[in-house]
Structures are given as C-alpha cells and as structure tokens.
PDB file of N, CA and C in Angstrom:
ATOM      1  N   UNK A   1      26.779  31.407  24.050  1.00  0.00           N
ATOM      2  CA  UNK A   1      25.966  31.032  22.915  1.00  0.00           C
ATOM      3  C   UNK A   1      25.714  29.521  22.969  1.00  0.00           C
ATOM      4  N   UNK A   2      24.332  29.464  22.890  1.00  0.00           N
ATOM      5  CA  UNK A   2      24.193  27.844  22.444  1.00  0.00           C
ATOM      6  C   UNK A   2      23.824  27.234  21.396  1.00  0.00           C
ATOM      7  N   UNK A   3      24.159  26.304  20.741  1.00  0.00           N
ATOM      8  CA  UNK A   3      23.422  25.623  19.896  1.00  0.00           C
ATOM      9  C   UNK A   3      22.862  24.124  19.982  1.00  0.00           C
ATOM     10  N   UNK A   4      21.333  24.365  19.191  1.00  0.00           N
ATOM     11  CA  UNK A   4      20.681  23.127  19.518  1.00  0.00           C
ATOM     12  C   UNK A   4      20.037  22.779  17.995  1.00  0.00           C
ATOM     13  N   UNK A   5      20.695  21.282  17.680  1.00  0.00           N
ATOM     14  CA  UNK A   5      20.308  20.740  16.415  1.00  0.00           C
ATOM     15  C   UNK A   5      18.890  20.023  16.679  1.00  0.00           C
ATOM     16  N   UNK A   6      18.474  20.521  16.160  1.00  0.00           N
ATOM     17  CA  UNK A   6      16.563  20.120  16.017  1.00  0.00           C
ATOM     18  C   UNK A   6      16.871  18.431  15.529  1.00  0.00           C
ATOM     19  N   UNK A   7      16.107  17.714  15.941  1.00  0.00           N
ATOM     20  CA  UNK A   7      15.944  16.264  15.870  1.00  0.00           C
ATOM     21  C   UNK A   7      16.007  16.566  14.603  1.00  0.00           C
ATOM     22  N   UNK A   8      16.002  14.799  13.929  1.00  0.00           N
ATOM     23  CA  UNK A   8      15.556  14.389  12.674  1.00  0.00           C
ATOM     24  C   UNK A   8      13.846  14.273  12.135  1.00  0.00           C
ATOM     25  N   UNK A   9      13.124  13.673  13.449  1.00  0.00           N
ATOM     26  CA  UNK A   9      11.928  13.569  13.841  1.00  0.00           C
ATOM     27  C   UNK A   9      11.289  14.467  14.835  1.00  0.00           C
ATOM     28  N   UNK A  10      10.670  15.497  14.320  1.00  0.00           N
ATOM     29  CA  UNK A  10       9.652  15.988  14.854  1.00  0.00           C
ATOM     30  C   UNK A  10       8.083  16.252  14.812  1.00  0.00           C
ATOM     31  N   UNK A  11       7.788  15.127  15.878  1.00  0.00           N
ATOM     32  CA  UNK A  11       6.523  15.154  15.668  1.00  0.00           C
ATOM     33  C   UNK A  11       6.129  15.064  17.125  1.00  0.00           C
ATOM     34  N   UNK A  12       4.691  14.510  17.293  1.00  0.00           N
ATOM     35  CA  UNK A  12       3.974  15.039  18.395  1.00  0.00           C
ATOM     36  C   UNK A  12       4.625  14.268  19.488  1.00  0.00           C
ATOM     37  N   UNK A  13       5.363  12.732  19.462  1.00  0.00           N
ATOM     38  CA  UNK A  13       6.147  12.092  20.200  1.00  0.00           C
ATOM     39  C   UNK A  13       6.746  12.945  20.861  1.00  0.00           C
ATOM     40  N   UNK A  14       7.450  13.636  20.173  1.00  0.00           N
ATOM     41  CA  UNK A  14       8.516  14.282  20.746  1.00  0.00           C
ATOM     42  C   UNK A  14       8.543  15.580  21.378  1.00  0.00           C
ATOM     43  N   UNK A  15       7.109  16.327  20.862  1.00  0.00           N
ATOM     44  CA  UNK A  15       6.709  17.710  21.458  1.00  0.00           C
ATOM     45  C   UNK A  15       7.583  17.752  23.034  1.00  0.00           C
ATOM     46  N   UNK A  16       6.732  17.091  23.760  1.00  0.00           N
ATOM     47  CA  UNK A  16       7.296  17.643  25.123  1.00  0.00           C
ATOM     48  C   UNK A  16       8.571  17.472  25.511  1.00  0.00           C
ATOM     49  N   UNK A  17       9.352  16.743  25.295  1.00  0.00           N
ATOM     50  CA  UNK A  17      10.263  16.720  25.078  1.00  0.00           C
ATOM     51  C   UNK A  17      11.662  18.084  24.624  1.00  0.00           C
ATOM     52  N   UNK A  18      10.894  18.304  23.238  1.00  0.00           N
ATOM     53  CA  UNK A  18      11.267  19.385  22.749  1.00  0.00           C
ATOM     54  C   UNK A  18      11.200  20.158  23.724  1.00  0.00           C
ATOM     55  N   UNK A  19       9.626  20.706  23.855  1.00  0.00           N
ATOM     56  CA  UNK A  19       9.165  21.854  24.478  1.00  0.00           C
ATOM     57  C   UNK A  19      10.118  21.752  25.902  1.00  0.00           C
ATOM     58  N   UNK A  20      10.337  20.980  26.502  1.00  0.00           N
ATOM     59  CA  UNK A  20      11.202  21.069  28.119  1.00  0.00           C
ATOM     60  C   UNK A  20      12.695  21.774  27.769  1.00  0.00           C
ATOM     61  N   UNK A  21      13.108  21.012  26.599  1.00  0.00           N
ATOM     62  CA  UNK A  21      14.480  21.181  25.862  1.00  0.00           C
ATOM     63  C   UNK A  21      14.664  23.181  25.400  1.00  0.00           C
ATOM     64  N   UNK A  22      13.773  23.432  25.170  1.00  0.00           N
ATOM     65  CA  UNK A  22      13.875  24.936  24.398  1.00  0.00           C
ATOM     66  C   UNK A  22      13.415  25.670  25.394  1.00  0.00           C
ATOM     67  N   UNK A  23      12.437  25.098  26.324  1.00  0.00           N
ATOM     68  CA  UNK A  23      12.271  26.042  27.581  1.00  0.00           C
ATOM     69  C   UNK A  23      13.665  26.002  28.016  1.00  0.00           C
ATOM     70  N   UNK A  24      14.361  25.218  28.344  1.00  0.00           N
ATOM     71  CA  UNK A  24      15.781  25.224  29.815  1.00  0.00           C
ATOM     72  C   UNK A  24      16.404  26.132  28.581  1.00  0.00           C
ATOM     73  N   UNK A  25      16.905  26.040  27.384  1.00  0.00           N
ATOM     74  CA  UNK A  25      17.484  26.852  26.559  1.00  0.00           C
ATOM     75  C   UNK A  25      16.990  28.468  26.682  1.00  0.00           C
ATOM     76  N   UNK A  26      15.794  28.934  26.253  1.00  0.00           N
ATOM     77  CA  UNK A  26      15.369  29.765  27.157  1.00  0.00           C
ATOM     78  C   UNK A  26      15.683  30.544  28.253  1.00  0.00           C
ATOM     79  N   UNK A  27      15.548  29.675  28.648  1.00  0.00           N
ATOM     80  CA  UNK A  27      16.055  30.117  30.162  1.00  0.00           C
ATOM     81  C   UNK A  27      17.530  30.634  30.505  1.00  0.00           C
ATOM     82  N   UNK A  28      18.168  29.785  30.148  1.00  0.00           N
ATOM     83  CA  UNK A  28      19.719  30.282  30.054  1.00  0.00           C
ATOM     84  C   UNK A  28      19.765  31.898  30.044  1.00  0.00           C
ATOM     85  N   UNK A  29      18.849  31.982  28.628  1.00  0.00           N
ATOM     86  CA  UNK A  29      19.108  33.544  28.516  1.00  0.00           C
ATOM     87  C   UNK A  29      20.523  33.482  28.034  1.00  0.00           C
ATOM     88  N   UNK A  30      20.962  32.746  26.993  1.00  0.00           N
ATOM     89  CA  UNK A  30      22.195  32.978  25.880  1.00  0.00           C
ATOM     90  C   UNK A  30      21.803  33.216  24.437  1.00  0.00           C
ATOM     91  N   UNK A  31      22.533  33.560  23.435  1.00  0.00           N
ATOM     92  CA  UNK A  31      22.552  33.423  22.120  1.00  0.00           C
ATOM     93  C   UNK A  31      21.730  32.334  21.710  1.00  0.00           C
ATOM     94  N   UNK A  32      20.472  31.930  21.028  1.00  0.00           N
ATOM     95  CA  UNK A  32      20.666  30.463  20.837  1.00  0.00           C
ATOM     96  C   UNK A  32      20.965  30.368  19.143  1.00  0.00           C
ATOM     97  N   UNK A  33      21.351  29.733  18.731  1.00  0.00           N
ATOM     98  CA  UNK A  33      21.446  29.570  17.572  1.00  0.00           C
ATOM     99  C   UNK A  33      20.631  28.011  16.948  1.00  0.00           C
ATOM    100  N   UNK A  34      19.720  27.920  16.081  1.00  0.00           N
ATOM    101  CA  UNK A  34      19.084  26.750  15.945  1.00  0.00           C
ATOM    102  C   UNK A  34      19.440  26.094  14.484  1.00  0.00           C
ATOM    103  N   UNK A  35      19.966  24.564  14.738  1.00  0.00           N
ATOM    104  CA  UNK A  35      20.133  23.912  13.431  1.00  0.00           C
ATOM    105  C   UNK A  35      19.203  22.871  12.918  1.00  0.00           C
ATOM    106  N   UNK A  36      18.252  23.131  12.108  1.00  0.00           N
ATOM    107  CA  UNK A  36      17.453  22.438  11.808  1.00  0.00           C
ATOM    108  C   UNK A  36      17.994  21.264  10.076  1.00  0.00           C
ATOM    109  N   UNK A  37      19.292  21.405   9.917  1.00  0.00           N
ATOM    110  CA  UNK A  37      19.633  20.708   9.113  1.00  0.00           C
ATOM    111  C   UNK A  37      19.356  19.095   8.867  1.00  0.00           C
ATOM    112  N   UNK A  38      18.959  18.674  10.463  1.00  0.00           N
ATOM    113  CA  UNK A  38      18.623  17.211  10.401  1.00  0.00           C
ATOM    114  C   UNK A  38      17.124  16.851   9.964  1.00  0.00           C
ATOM    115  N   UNK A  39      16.574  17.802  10.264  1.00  0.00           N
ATOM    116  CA  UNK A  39      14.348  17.276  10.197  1.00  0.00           C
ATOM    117  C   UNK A  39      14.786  17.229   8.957  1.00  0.00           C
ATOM    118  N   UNK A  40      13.740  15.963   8.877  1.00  0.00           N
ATOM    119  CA  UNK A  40      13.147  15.414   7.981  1.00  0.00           C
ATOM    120  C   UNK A  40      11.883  14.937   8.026  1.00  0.00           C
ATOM    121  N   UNK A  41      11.263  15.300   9.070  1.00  0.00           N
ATOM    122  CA  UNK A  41       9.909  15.071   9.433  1.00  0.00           C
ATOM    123  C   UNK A  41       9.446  16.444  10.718  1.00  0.00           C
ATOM    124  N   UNK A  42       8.444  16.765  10.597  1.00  0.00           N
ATOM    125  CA  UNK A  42       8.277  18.023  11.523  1.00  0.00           C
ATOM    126  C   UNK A  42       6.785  18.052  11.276  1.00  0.00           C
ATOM    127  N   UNK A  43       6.036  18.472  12.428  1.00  0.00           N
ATOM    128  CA  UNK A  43       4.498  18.200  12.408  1.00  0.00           C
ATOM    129  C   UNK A  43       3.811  19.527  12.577  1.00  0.00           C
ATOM    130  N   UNK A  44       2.464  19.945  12.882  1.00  0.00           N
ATOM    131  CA  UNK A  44       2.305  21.311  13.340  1.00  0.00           C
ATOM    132  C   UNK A  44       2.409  21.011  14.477  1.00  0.00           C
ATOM    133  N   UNK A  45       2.414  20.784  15.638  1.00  0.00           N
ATOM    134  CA  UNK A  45       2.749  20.789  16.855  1.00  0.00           C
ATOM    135  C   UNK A  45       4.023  21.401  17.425  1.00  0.00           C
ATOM    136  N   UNK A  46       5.155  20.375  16.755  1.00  0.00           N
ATOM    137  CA  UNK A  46       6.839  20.859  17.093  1.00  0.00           C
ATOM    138  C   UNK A  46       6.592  22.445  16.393  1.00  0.00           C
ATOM    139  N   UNK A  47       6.294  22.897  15.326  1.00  0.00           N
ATOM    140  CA  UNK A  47       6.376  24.200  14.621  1.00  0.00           C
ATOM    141  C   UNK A  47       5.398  24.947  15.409  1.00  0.00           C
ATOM    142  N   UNK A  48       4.796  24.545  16.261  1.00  0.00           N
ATOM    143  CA  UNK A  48       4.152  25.705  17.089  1.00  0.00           C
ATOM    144  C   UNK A  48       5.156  25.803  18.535  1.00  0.00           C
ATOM    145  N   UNK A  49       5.818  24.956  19.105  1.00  0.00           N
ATOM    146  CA  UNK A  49       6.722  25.498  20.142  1.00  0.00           C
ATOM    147  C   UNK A  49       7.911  26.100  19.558  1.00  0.00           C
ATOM    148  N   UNK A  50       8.211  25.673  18.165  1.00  0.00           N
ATOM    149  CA  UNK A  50       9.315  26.742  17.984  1.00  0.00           C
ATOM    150  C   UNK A  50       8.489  28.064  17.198  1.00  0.00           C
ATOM    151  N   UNK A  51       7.463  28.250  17.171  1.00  0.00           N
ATOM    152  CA  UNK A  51       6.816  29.408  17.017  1.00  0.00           C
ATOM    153  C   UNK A  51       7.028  30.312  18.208  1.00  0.00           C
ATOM    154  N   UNK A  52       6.578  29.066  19.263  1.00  0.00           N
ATOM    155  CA  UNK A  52       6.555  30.191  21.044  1.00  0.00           C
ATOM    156  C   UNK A  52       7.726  30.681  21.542  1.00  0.00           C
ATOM    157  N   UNK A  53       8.669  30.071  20.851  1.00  0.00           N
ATOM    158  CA  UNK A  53      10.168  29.867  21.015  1.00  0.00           C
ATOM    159  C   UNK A  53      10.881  31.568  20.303  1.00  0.00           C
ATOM    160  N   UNK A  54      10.267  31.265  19.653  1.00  0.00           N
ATOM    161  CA  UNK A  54      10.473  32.373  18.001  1.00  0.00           C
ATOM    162  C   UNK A  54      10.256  34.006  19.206  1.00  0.00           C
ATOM    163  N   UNK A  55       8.636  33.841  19.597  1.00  0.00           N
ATOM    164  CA  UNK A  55       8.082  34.902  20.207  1.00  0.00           C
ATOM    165  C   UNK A  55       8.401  35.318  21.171  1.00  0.00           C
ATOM    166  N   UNK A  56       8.945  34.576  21.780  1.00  0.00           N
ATOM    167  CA  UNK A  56       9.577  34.637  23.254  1.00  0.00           C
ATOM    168  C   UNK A  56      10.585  35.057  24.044  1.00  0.00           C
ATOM    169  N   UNK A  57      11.633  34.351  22.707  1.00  0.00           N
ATOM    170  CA  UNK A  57      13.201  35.022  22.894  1.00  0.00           C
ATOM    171  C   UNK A  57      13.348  36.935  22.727  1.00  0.00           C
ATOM    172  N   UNK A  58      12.437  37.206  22.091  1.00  0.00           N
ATOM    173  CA  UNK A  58      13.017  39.227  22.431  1.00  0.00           C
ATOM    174  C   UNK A  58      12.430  39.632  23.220  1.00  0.00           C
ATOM    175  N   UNK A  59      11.420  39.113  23.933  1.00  0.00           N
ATOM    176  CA  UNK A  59      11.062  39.139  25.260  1.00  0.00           C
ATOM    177  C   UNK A  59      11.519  39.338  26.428  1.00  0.00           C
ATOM    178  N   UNK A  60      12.863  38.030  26.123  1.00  0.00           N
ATOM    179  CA  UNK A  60      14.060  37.823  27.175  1.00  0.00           C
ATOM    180  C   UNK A  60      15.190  38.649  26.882  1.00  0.00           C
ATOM    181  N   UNK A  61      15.381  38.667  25.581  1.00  0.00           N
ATOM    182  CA  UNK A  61      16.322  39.700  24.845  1.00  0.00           C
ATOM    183  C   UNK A  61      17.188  38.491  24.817  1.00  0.00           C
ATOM    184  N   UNK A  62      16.709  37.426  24.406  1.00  0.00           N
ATOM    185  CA  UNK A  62      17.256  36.041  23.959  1.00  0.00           C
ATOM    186  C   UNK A  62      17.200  36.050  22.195  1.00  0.00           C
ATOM    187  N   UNK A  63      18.637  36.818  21.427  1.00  0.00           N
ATOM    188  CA  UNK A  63      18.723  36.568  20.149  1.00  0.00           C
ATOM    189  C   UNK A  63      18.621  35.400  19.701  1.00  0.00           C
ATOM    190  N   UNK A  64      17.549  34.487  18.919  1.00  0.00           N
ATOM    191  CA  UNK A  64      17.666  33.264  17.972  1.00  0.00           C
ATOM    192  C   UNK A  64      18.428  33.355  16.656  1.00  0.00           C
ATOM    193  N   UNK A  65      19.046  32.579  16.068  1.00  0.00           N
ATOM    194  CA  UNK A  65      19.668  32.348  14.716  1.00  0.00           C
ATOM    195  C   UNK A  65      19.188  31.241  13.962  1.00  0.00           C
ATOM    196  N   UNK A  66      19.068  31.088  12.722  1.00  0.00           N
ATOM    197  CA  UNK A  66      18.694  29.635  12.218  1.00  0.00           C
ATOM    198  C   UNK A  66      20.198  29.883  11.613  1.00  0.00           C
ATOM    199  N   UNK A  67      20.992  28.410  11.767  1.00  0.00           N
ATOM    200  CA  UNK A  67      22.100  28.022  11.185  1.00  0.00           C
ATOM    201  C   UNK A  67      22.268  27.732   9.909  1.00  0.00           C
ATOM    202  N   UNK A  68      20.678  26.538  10.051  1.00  0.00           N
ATOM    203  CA  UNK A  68      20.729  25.840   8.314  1.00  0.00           C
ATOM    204  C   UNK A  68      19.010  25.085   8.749  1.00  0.00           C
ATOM    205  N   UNK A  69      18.899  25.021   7.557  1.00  0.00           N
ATOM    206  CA  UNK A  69      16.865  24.993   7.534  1.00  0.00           C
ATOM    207  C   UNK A  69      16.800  23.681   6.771  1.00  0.00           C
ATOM    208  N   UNK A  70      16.454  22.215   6.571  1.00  0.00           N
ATOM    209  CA  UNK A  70      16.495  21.533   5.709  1.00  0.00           C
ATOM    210  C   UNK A  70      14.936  22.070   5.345  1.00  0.00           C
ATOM    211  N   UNK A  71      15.161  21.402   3.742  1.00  0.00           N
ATOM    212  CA  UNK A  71      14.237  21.743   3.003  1.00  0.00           C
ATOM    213  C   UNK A  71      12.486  21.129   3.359  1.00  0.00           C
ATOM    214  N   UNK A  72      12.446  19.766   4.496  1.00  0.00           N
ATOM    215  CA  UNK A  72      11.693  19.981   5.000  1.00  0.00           C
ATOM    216  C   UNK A  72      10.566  20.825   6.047  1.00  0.00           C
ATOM    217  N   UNK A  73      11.743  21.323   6.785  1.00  0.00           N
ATOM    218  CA  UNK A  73      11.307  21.987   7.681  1.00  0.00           C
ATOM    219  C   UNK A  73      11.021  23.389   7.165  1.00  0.00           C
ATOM    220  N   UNK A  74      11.879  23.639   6.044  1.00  0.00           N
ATOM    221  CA  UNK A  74      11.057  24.855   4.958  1.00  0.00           C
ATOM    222  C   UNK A  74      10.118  24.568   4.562  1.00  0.00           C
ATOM    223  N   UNK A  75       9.584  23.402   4.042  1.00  0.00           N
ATOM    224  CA  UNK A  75       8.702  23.170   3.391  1.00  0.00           C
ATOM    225  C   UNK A  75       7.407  23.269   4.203  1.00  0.00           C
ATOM    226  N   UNK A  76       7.314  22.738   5.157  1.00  0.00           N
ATOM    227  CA  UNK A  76       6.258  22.690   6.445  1.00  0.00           C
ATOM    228  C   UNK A  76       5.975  23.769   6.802  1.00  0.00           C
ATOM    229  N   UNK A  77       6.973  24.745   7.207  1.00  0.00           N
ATOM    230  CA  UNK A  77       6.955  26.074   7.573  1.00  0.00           C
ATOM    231  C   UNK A  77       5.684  26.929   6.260  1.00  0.00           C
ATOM    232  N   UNK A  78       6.376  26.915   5.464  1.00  0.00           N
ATOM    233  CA  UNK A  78       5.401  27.517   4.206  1.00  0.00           C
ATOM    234  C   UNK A  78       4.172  26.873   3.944  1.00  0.00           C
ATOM    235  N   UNK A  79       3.720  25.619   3.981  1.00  0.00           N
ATOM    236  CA  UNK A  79       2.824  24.994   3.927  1.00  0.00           C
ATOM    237  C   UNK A  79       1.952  25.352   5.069  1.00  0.00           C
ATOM    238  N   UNK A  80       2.185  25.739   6.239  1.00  0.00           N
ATOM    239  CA  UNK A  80       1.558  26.718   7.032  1.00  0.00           C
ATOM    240  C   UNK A  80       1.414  28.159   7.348  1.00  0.00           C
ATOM    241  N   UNK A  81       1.964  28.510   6.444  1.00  0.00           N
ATOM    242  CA  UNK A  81       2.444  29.853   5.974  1.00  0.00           C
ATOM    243  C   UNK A  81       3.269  30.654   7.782  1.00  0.00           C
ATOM    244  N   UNK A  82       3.780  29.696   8.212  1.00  0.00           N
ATOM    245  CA  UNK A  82       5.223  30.008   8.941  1.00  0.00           C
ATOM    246  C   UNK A  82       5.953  30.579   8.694  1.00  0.00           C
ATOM    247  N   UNK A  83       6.492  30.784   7.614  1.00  0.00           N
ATOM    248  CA  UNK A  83       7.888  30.855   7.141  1.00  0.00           C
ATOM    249  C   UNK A  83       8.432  32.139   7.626  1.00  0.00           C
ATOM    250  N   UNK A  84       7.774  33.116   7.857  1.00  0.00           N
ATOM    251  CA  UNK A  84       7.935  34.447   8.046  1.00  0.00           C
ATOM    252  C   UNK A  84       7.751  34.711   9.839  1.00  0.00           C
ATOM    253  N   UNK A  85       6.894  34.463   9.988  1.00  0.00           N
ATOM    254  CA  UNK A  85       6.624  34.594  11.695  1.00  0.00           C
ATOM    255  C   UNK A  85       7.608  33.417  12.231  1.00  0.00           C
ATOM    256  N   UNK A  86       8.817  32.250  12.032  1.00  0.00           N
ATOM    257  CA  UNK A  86       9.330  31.695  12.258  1.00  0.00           C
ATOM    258  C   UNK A  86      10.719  32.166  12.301  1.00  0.00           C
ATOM    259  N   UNK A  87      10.884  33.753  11.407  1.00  0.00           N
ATOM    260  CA  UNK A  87      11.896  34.110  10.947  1.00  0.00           C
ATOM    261  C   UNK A  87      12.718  32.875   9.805  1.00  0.00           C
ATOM    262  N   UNK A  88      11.943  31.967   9.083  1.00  0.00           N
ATOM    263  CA  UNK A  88      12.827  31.400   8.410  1.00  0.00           C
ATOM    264  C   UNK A  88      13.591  31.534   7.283  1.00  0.00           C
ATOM    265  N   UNK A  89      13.076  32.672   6.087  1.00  0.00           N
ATOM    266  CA  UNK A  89      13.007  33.830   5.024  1.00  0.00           C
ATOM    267  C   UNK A  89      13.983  34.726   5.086  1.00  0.00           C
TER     268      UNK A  89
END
C-alpha cells in the first residue's frame, strides 16, 4: 500500500510533476491511498489528472482511498461538479 499526500499547492506549476508522480504510483500497481489534507489551493488542471488517476486505477485493479479531503479541495471538486466522478462523496 502506498500513500501519497497531495501538495499544499496545486496548480498548473505543478501538473507535470504531479502527473509523473501518480503515473510511477500507478504503476506500482499497489493500494494507493490519497491524502489531500494539505491543498489549499488546487486548479482544474491538477483535478483533471487526479480525475485520470480516479479512472484508471480499476483498470489496473489499482484500489484508490481518499484518507482526508481538505475543505478546499472539496470545494473545487464541487465547484466543478467533481465530487462524485472523483469518488470524493
């Protein structure tokens, strides 16, 4: 099982970044479990690779978990009406 605490800052800076980070996670092909307790900033960009992220893993038969959601990254999520196709709900 792995876990990976989502930055504080997510935004388009950091996309690829991310995106390299959740691909190799991915890949593993373990548990991942995701803690988004730190964002406090999150853009549509980052919320679309953990969208692909979202879609991807039962694919692999890669179970995701959300640990803990700060209320931003809820908030963003719903404000794009995410919240549900993100599994964040």
């Amino acid at each position: 099982m792995a876990v990976f605490k989502l930055p504080a800052e997510m935004g388009i800076a950091t996309a690829t970044e991310l995106k390299q980070t959740l691909h190799e996670l991915l890949e593993s092909e373990q548990c991942l479990d995701l803690d988004g307790a730190a964002v406090v900033r999150v853009d549509a960009s980052t919320l679309q690779l953990l969208l692909a992220l979202v879609n991807e893993a039962p694919l692999r038969t890669v179970p995701i978990r959300w640990l803990n959601i700060s209320a931003e990254l809820k908030a963003s999520a719903e404000l794009l009406g995410l919240t549900d196709s993100l599994k964040l709900a």
